[in-house]
Protein backbone atom coordinates (compact mmCIF):
# COMPACT_ATOMS: atom_id res chain seq x y z
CA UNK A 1 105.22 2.80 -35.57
CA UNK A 2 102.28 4.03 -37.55
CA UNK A 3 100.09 6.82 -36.49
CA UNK A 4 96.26 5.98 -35.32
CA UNK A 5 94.20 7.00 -37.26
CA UNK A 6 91.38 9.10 -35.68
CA UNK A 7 87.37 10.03 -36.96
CA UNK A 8 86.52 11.90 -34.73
CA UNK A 9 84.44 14.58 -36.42
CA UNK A 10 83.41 11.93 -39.41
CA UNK A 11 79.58 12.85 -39.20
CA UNK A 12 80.28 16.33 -39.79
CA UNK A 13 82.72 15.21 -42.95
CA UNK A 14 80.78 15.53 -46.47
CA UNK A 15 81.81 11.30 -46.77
CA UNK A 16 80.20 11.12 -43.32
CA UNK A 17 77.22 13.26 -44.17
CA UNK A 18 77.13 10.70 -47.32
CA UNK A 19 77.15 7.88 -45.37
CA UNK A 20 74.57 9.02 -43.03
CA UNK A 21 72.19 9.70 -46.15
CA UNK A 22 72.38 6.42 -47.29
CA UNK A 23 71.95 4.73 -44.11
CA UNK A 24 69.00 6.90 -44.02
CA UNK A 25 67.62 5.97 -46.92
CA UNK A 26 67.81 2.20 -46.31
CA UNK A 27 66.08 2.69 -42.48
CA UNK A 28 63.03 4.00 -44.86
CA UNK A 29 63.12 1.34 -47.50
CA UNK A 30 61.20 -2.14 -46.56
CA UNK A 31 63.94 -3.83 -48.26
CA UNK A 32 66.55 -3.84 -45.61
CA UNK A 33 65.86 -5.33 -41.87
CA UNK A 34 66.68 -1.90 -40.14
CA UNK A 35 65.13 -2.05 -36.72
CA UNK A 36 66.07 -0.62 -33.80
CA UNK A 37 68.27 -2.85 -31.66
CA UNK A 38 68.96 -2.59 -27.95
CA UNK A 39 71.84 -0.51 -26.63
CA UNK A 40 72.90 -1.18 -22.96
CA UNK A 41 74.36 2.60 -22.66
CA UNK A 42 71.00 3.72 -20.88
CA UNK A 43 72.30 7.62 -19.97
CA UNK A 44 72.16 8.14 -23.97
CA UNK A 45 69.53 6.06 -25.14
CA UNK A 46 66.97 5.69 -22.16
CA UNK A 47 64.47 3.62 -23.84
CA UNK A 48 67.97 1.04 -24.42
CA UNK A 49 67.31 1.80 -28.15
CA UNK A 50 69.27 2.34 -30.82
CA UNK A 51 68.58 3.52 -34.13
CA UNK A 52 70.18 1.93 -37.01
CA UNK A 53 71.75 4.63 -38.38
CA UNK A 54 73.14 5.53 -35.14
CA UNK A 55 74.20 2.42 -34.62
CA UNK A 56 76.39 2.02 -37.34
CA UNK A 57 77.86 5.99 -37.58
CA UNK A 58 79.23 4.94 -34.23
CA UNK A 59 80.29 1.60 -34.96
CA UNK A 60 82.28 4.00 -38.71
CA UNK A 61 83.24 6.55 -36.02
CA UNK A 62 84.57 4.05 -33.80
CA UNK A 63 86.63 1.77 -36.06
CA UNK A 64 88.71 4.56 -38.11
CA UNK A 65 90.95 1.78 -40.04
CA UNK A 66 87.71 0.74 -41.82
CA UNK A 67 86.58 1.81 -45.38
CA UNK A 68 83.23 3.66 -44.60
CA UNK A 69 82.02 2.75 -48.29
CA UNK A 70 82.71 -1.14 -48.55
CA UNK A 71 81.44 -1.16 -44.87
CA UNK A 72 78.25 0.36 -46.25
CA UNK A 73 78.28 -2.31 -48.77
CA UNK A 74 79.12 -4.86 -46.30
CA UNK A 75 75.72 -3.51 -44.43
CA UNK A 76 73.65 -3.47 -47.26
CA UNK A 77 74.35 -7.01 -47.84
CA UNK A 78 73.51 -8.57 -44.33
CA UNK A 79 70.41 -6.27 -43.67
CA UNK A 80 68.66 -7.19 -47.34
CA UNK A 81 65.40 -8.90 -46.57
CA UNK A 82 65.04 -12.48 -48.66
């Protein structure tokens, strides 16, 4: 049986801190739908908001057996603006 893989500590990784960066830098471009979307965990985000680059380090962190980079590209993708 194969070992799970685990990410916990991913943000802190330099391919996390990569990640991050460009997730940041799509939130600021106009291109890319990147709005805030609701989060029903209310003890971490009060306002039930969630950023989008929180959204998806979590959603990385969360699902280990995914390729961060072709989910990136995956994101980039579905958030372009037509």
């Amino acid at each position: 049986m194969a070992a799970v893989k685990s990410r916990n500590g991913f943000a802190e990784t330099a391919e996390g801190q990569e990640i991050k960066h460009k997730l940041e830098l799509m939130a600021a471009d106009i291109a890319f739908n990147t709005k805030s979307s609701y989060s029903a965990n209310s003890v971490l985000h009060p306002d039930n908001s969630i950023t989008f680059v929180e959204k998806h380090m979590n959603y990385l962190i969360n699902h280990p057996s995914l390729e961060p980079s072709q989910y990136l590209a995956n994101v980039r993708l579905l958030t372009r603006l037509r």
